[in-house]
C-alpha atoms as a PDB file:
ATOM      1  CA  UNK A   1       0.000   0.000   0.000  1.00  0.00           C
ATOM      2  CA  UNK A   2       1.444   3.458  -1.254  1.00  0.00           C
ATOM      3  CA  UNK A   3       0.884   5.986   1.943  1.00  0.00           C
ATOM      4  CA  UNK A   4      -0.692   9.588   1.363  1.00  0.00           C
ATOM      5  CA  UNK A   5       0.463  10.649   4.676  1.00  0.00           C
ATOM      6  CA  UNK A   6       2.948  10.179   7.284  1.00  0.00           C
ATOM      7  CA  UNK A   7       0.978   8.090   9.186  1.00  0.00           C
ATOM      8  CA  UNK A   8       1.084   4.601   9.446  1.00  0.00           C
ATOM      9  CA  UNK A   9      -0.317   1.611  10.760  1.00  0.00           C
ATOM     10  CA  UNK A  10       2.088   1.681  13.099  1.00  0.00           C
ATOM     11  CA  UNK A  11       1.867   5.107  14.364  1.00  0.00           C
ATOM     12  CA  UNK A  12      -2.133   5.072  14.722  1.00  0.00           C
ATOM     13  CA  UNK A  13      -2.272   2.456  16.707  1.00  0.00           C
ATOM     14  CA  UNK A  14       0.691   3.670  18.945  1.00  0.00           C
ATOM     15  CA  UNK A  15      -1.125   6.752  19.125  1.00  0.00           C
ATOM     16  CA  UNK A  16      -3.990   5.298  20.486  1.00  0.00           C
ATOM     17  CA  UNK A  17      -2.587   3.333  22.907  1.00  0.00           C
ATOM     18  CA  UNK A  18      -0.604   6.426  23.952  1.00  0.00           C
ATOM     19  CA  UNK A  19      -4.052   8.524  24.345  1.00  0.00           C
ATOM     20  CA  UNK A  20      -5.079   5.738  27.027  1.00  0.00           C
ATOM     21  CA  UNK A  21      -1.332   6.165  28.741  1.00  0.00           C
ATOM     22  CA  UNK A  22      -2.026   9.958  28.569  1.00  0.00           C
ATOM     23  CA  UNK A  23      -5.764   8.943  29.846  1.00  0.00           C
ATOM     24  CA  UNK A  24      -4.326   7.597  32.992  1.00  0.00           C
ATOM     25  CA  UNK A  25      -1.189   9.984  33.699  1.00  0.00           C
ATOM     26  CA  UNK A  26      -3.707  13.055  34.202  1.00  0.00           C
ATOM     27  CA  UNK A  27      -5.886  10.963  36.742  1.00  0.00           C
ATOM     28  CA  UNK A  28      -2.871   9.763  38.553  1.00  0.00           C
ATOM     29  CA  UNK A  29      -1.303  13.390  38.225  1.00  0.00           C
ATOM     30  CA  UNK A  30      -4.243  15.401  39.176  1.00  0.00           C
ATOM     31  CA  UNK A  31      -7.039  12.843  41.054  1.00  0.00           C
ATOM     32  CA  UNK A  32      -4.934   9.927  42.371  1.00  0.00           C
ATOM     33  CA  UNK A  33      -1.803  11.113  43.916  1.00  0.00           C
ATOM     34  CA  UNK A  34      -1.510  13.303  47.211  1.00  0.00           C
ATOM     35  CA  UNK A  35       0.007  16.670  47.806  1.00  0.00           C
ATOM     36  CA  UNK A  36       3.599  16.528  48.794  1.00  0.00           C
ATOM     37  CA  UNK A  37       4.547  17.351  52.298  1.00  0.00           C
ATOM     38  CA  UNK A  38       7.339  19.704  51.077  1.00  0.00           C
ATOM     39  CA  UNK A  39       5.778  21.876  48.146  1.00  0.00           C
ATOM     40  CA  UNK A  40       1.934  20.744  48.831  1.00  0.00           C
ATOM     41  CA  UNK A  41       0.007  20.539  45.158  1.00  0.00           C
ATOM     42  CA  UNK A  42       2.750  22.396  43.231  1.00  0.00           C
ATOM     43  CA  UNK A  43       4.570  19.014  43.318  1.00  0.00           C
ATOM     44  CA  UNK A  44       1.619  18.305  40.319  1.00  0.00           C
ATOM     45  CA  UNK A  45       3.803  20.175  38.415  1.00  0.00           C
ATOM     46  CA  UNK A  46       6.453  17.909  39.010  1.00  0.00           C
ATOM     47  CA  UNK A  47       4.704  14.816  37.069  1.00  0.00           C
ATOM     48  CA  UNK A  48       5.190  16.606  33.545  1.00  0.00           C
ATOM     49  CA  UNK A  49       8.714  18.978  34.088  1.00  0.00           C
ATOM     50  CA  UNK A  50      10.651  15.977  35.264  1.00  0.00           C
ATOM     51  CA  UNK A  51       9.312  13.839  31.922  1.00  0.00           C
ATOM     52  CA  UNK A  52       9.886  16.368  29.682  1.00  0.00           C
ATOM     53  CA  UNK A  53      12.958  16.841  31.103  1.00  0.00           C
ATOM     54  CA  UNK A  54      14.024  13.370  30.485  1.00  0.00           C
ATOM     55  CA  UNK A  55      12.656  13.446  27.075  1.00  0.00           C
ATOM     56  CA  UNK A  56      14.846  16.094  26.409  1.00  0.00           C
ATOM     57  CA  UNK A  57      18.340  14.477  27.219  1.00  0.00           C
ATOM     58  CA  UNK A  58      16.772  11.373  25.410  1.00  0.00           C
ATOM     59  CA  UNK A  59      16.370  13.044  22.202  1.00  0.00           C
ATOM     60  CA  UNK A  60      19.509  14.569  22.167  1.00  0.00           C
ATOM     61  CA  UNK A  61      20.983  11.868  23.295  1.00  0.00           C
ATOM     62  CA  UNK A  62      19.995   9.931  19.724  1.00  0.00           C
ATOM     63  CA  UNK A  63      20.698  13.112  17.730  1.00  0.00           C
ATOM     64  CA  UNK A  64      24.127  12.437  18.715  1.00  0.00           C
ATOM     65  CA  UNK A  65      24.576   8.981  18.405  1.00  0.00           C
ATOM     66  CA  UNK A  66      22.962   9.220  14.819  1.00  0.00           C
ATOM     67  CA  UNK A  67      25.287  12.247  14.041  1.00  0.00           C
ATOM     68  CA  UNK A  68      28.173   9.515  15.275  1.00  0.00           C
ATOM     69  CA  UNK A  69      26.872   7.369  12.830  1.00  0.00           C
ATOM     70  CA  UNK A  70      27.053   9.452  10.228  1.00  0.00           C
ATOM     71  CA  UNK A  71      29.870  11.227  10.517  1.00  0.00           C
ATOM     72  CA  UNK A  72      31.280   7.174  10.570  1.00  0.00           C
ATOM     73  CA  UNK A  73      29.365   5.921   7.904  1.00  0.00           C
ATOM     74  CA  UNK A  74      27.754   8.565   5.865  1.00  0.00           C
ATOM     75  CA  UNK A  75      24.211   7.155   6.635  1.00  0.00           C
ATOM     76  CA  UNK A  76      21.624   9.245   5.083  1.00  0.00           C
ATOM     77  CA  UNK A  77      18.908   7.385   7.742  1.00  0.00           C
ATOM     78  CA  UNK A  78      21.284   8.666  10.423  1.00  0.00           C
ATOM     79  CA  UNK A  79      21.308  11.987   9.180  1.00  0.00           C
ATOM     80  CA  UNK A  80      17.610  12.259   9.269  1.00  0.00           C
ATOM     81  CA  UNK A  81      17.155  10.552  12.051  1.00  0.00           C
ATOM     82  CA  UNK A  82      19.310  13.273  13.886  1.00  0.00           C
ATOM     83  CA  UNK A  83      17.757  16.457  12.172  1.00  0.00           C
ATOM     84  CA  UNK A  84      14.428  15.080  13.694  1.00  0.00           C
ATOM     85  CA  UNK A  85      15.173  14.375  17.146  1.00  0.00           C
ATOM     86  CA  UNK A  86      16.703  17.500  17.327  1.00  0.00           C
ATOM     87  CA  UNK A  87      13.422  19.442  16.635  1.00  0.00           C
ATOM     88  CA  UNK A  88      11.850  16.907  19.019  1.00  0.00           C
ATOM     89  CA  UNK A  89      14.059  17.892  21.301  1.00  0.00           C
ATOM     90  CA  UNK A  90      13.916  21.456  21.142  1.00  0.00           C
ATOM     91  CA  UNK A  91      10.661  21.433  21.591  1.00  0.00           C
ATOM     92  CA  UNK A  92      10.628  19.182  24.566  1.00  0.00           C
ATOM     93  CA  UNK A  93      13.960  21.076  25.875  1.00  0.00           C
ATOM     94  CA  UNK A  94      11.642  24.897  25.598  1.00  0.00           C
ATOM     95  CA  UNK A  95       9.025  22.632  27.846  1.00  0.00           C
ATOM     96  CA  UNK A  96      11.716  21.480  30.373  1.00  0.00           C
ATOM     97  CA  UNK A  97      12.502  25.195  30.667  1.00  0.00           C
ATOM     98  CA  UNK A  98       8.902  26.723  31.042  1.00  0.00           C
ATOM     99  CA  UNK A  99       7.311  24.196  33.461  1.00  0.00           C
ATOM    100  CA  UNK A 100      10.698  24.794  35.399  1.00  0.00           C
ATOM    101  CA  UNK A 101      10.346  28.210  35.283  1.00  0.00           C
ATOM    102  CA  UNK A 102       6.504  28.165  36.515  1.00  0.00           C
ATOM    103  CA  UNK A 103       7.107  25.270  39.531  1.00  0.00           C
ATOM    104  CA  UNK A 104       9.728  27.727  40.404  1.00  0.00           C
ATOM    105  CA  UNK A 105       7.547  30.511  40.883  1.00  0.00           C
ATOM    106  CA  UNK A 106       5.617  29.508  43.869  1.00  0.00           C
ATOM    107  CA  UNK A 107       8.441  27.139  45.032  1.00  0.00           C
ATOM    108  CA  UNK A 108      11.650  29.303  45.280  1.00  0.00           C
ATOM    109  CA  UNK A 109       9.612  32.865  44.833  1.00  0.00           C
ATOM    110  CA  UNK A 110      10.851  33.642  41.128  1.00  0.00           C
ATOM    111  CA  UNK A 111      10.945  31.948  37.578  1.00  0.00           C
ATOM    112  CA  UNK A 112      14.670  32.524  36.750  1.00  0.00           C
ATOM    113  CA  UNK A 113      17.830  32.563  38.932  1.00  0.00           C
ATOM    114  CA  UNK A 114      20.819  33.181  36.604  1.00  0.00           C
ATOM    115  CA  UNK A 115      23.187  32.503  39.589  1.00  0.00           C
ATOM    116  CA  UNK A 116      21.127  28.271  39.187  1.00  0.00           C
ATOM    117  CA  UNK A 117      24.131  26.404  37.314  1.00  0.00           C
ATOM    118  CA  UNK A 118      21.068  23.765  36.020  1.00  0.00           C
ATOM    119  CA  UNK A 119      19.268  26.426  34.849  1.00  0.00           C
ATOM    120  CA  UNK A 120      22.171  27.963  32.882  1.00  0.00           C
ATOM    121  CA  UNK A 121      23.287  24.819  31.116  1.00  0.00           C
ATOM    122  CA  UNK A 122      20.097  23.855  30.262  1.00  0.00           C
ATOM    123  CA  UNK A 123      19.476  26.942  28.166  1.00  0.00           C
ATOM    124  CA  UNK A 124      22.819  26.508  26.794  1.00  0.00           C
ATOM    125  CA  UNK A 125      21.821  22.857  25.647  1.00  0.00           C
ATOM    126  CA  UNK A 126      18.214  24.693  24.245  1.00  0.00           C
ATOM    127  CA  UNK A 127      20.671  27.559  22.672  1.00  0.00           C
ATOM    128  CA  UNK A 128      23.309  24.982  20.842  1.00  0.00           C
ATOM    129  CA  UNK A 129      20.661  22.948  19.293  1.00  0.00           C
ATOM    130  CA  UNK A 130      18.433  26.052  18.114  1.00  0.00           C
ATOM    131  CA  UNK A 131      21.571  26.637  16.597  1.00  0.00           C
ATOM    132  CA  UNK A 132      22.113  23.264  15.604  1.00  0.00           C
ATOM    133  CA  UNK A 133      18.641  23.698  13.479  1.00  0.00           C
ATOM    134  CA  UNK A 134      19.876  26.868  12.282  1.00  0.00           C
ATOM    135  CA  UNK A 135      23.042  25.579  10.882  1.00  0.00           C
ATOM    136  CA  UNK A 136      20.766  22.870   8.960  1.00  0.00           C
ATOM    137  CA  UNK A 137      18.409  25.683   7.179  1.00  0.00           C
ATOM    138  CA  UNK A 138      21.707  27.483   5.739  1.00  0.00           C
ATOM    139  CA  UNK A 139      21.164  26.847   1.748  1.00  0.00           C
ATOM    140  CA  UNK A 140      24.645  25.239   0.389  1.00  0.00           C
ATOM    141  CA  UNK A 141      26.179  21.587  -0.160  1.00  0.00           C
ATOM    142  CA  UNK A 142      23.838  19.428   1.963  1.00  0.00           C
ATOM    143  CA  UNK A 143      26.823  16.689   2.905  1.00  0.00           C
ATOM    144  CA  UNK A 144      29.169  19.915   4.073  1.00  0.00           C
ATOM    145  CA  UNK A 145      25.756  21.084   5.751  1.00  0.00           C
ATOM    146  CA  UNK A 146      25.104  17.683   7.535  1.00  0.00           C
ATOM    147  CA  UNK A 147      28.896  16.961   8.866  1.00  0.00           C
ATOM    148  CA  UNK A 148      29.044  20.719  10.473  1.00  0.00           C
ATOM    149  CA  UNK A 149      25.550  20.082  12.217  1.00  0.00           C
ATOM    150  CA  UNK A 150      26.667  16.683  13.506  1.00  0.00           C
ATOM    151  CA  UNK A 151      29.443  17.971  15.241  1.00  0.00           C
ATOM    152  CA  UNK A 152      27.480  20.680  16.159  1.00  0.00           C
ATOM    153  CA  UNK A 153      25.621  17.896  17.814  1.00  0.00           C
ATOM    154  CA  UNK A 154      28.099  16.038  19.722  1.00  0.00           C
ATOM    155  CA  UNK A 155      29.710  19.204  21.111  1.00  0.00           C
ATOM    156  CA  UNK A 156      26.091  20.083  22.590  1.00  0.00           C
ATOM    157  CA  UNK A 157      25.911  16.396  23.851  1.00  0.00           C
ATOM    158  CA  UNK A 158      28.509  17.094  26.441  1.00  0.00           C
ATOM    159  CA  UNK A 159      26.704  19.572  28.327  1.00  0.00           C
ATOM    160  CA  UNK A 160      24.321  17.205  29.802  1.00  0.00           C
ATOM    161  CA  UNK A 161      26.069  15.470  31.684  1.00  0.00           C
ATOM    162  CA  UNK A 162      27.446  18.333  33.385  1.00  0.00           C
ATOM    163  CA  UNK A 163      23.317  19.458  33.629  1.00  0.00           C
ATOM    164  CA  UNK A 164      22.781  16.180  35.572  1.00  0.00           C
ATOM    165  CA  UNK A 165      25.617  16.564  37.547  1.00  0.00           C
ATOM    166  CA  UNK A 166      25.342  19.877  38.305  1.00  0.00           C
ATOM    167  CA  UNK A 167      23.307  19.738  42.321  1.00  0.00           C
ATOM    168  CA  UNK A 168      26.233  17.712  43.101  1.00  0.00           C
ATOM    169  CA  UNK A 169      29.116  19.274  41.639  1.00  0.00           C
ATOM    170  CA  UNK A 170      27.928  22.888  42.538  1.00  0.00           C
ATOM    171  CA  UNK A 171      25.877  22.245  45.387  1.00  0.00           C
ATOM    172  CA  UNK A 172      26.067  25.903  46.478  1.00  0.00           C
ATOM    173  CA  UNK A 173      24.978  27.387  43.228  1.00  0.00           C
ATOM    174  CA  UNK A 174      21.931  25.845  42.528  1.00  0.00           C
ATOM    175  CA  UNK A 175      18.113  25.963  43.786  1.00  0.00           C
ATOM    176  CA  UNK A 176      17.751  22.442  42.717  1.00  0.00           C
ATOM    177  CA  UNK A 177      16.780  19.837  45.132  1.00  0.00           C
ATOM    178  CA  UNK A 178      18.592  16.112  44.489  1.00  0.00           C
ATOM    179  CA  UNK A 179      17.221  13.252  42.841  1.00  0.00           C
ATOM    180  CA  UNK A 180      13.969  12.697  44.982  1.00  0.00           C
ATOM    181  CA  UNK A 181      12.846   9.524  43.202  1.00  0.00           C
ATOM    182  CA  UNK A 182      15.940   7.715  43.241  1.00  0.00           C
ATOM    183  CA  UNK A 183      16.274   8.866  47.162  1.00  0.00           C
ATOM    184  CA  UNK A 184      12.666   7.696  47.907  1.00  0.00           C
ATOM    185  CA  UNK A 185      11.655  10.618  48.600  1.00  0.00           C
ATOM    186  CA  UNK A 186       8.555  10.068  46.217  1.00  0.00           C
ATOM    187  CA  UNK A 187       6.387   6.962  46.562  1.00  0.00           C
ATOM    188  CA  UNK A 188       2.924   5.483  46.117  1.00  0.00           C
ATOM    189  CA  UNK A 189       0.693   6.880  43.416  1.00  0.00           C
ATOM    190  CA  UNK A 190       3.082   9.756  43.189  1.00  0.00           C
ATOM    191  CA  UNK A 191       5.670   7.739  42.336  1.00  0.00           C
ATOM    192  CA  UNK A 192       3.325   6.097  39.761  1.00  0.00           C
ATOM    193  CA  UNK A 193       2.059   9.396  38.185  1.00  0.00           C
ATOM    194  CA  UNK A 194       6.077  10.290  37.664  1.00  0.00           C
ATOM    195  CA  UNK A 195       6.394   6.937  36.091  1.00  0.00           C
ATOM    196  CA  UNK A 196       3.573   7.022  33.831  1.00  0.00           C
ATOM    197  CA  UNK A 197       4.774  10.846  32.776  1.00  0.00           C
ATOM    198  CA  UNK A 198       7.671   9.700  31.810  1.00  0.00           C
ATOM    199  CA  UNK A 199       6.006   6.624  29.835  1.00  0.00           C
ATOM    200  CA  UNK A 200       3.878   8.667  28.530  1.00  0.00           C
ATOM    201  CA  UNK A 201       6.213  11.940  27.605  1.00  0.00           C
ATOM    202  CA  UNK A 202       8.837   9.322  26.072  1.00  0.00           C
ATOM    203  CA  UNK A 203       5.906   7.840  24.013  1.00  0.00           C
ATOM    204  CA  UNK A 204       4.974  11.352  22.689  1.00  0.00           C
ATOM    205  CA  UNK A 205       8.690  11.830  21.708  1.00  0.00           C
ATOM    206  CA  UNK A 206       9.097   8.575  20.117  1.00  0.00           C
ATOM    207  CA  UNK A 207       5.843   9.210  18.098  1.00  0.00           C
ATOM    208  CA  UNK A 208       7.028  13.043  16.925  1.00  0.00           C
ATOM    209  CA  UNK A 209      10.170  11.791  15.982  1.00  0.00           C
ATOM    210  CA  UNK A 210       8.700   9.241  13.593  1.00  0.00           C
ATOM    211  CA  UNK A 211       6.534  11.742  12.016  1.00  0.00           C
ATOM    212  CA  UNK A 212       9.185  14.018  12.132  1.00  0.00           C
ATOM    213  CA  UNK A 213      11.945  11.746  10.194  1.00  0.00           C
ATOM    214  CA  UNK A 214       9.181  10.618   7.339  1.00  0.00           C
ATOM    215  CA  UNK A 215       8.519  14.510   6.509  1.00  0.00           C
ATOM    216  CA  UNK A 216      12.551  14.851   6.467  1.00  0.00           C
ATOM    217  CA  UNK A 217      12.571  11.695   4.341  1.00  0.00           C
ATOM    218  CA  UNK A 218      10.015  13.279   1.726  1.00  0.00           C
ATOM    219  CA  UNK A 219      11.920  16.300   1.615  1.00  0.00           C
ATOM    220  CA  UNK A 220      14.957  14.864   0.228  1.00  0.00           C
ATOM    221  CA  UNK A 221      12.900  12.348  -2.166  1.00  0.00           C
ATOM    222  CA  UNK A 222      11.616  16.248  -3.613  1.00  0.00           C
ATOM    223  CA  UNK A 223      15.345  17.148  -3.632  1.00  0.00           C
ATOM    224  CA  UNK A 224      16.671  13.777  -5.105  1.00  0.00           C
ATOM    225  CA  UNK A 225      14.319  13.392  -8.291  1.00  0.00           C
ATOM    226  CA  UNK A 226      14.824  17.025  -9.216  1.00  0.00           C
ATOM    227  CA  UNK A 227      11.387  18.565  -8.372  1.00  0.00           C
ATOM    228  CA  UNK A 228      12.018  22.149  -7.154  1.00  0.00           C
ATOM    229  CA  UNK A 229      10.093  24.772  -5.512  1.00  0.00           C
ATOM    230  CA  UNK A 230       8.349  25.870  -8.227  1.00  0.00           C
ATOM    231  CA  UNK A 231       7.164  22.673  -9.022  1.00  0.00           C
ATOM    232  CA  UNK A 232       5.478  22.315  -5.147  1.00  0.00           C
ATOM    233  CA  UNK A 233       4.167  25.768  -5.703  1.00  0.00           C
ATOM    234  CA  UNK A 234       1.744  24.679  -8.631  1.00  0.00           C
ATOM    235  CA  UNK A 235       0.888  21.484  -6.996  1.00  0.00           C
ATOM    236  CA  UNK A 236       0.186  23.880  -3.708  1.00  0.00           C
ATOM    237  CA  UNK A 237      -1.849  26.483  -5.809  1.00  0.00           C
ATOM    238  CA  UNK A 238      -3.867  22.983  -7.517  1.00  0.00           C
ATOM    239  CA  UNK A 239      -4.983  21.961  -3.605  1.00  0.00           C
ATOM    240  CA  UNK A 240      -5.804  25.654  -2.067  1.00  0.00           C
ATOM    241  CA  UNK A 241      -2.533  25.338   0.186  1.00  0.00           C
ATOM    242  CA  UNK A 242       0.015  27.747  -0.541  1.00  0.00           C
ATOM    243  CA  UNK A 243       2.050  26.871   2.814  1.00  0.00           C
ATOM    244  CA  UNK A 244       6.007  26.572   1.763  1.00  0.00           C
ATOM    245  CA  UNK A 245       8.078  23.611   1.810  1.00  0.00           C
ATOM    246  CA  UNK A 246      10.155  24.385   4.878  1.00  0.00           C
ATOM    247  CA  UNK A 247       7.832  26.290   6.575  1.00  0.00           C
ATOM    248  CA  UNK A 248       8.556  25.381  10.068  1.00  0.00           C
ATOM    249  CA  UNK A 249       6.807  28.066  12.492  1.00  0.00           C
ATOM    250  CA  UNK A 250       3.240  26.136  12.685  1.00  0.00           C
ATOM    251  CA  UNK A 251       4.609  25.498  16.514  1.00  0.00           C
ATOM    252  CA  UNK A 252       6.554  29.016  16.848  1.00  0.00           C
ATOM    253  CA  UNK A 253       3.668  30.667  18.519  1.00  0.00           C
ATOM    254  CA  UNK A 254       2.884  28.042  21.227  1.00  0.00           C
ATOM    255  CA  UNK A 255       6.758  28.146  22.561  1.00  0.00           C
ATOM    256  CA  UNK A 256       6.627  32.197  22.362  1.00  0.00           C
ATOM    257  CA  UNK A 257       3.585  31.310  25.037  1.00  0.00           C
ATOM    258  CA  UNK A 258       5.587  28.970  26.695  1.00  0.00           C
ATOM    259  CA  UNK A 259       8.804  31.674  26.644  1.00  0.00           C
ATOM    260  CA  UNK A 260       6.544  34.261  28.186  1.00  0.00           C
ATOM    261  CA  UNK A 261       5.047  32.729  31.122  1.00  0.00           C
ATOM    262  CA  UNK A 262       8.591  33.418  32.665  1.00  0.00           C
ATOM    263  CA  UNK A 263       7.313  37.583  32.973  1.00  0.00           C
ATOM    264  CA  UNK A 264       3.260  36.345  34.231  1.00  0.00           C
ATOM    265  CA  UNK A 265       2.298  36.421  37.739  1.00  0.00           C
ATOM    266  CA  UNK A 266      -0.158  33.325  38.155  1.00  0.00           C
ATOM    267  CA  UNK A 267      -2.430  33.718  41.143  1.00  0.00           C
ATOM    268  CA  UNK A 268      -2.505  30.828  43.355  1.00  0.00           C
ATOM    269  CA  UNK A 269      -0.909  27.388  43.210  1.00  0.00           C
ATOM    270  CA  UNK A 270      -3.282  25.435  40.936  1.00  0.00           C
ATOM    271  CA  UNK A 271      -2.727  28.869  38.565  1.00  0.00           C
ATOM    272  CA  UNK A 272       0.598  27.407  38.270  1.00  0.00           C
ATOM    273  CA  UNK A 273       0.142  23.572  37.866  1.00  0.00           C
ATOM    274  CA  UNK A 274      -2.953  24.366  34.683  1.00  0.00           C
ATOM    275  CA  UNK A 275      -0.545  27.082  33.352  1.00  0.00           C
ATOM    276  CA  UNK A 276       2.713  24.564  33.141  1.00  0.00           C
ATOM    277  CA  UNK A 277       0.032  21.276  32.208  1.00  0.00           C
ATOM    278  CA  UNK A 278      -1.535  23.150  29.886  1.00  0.00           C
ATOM    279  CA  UNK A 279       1.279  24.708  28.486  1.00  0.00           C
ATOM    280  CA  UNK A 280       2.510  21.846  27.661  1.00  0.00           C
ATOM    281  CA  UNK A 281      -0.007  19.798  26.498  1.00  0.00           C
ATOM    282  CA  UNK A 282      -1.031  22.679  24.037  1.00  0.00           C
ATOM    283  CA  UNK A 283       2.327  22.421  22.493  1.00  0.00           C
ATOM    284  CA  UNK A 284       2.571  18.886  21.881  1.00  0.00           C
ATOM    285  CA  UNK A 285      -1.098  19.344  20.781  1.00  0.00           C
ATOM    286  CA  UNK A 286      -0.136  21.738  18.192  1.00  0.00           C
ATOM    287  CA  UNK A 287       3.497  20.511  16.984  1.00  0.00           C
ATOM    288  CA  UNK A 288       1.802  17.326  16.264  1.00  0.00           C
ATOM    289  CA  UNK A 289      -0.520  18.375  14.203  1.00  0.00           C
ATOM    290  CA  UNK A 290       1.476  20.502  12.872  1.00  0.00           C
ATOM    291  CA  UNK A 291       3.571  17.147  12.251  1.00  0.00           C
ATOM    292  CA  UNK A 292       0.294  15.551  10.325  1.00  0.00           C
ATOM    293  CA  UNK A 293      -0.925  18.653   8.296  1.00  0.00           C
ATOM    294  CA  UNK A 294       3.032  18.784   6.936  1.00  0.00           C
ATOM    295  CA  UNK A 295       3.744  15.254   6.314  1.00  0.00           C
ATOM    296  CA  UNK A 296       0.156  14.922   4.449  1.00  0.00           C
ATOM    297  CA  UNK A 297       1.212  18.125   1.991  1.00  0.00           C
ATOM    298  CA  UNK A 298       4.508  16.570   1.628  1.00  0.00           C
ATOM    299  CA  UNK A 299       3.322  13.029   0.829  1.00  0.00           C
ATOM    300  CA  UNK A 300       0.976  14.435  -1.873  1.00  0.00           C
ATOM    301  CA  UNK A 301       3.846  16.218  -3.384  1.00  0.00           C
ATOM    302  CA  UNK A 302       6.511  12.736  -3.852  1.00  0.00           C
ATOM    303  CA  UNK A 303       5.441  10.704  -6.618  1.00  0.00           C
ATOM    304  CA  UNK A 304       3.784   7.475  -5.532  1.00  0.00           C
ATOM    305  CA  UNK A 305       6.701   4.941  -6.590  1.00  0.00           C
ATOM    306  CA  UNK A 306       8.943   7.121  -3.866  1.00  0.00           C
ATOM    307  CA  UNK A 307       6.309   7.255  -0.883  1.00  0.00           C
ATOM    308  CA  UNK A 308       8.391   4.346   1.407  1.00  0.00           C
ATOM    309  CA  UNK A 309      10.065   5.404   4.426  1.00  0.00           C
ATOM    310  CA  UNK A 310      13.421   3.397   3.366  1.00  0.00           C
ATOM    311  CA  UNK A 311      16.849   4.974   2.330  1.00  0.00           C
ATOM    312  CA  UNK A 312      16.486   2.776  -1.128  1.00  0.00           C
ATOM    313  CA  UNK A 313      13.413   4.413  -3.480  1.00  0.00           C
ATOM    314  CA  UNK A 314      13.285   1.593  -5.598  1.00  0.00           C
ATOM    315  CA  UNK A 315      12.122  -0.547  -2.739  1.00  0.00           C
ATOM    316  CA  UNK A 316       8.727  -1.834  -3.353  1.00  0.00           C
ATOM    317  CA  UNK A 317       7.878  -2.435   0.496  1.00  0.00           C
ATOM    318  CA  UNK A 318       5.671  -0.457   2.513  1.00  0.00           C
ATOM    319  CA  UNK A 319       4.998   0.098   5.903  1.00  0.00           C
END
């Protein structure tokens, strides 16, 4: 079967069993667990920034091991496969930052201490692979283009550990608290909401990054059999959609929201925990759709025989 979108068998019914997952986090996160001792029901807050903090460092994490392999091999899969979990990871990495910045509100009094070592690095980490992305929308020779971003990539990887480590190794110039889950600190259904987040958040990623490697894929089947710009601009003008080929800013105006929660006073605590949940959920809401909408236009735009999400065109499998 020759797919008209990114979507896949796959993918929908991953999705689907990801909506129950999601289902069951927000009961656990919002019905199910108790307020913490410490921080009372700010610690809600807590079931979505420490996920999406950990989907962070794992998307980077594969960007760099796929810009390993293909500064080894010269893997075109690799290559994609890096691009998109570095967008994934942006995106994830901007949500890191903004729930951190709104449980730190109510918790340490402000949204932004630039004295916090973790909070430095971190934006660092956002800042290099912003720049990263950057460095791959620069028009010029695409395999000069892809072995400067991969390094790119690998320097950036070696700033998280030093984000992980950093409560320990400068314990007086940070706000953050330790590892309270590996101290067992958190337990019961609060421990299980913080599991299921990060089941959950790691699910979202891993379903972004698929969508997100199939639209990188059809870009470079346009690329490869020679049909330009102009040629997507009369198939674009044919459907009614006259969005361009590499417009990527169908998500910009959810993170400026996310970016600007860190000048909003929110009154009262559970201000805080529907501000960072729905922050959050809005933007994954809207990249991934954004995700769909692109990969459909896309998809209609690659001839049929070159629709298969494999490195070889001539392949006559599907998935």
């Amino acid at each position: 079967m020759i797919p008209n979108s990114t979507a896949s068998r796959f993918t929908r019914l991953f999705g689907t069993g990801l909506l129950v997952i999601i289902a069951f986090w927000l009961l656990f996160a919002f019905f199910w667990s108790d307020p913490d001792d410490t921080q009372g029901e700010v610690v809600r807050l807590f079931y979505v920034h420490v996920p999406s903090a950990l989907g962070t460092y794992t998307a980077f994490i594969v960007c760099g091991l796929a810009s390993a392999f293909y500064l080894w091999k010269k893997s075109e899969f690799a290559d994609l496969l890096a691009h998109a979990a570095a967008e994934v990871g942006v995106v994830f990495c901007v949500l890191m930052l903004a729930t951190g910045s709104i449980w730190g509100r109510p918790t340490w009094g402000t949204y932004w201490d630039w004295g916090d070592v973790r909070l430095v690095t971190s934006l660092v980490l956002l800042l290099l692979f912003v720049g990263y992305l950057a460095l791959r929308a620069v028009p010029g020779d695409s395999g000069q283009r892809s072995k400067q971003a991969s390094i790119v990539a690998l320097v950036a990887l070696l700033d998280i550990p030093l984000i992980n480590r950093s409560v320990e190794w400068f314990e007086n110039k940070t706000l953050h608290q330790k590892g309270t889950v590996l101290l067992g600190k958190i337990e019961d259904f609060n421990l299980f909401a913080t599991f299921l987040g990060v089941v959950a958040m790691t699910g979202i990623m891993v379903w972004l990054m698929v969508h997100r490697f199939r639209i990188a894929w059809l870009r470079r089947q346009l690329l490869t059999t020679g049909l330009d710009q102009a040629l997507l601009e009369r198939r674009a003008e044919a459907t009614g959609d006259v969005g361009g080929a590499t417009a990527y800013n169908g998500f910009a105006p959810a993170i400026a929201a996310a970016l600007a929660f860190q000048q909003t006073d929110i009154p009262g605590n559970w201000g805080y925990i529907f501000a960072g949940w729905g922050l959050s959920l809005t933007v994954l809401a809207l990249y991934g759709l954004f995700l769909v909408r692109e990969g459909r236009r896309l998809t209609q735009a690659v001839p049929p025989e070159r629709r298969r999400w494999t490195t070889t065109p001539t392949d006559e499998g599907s998935r």
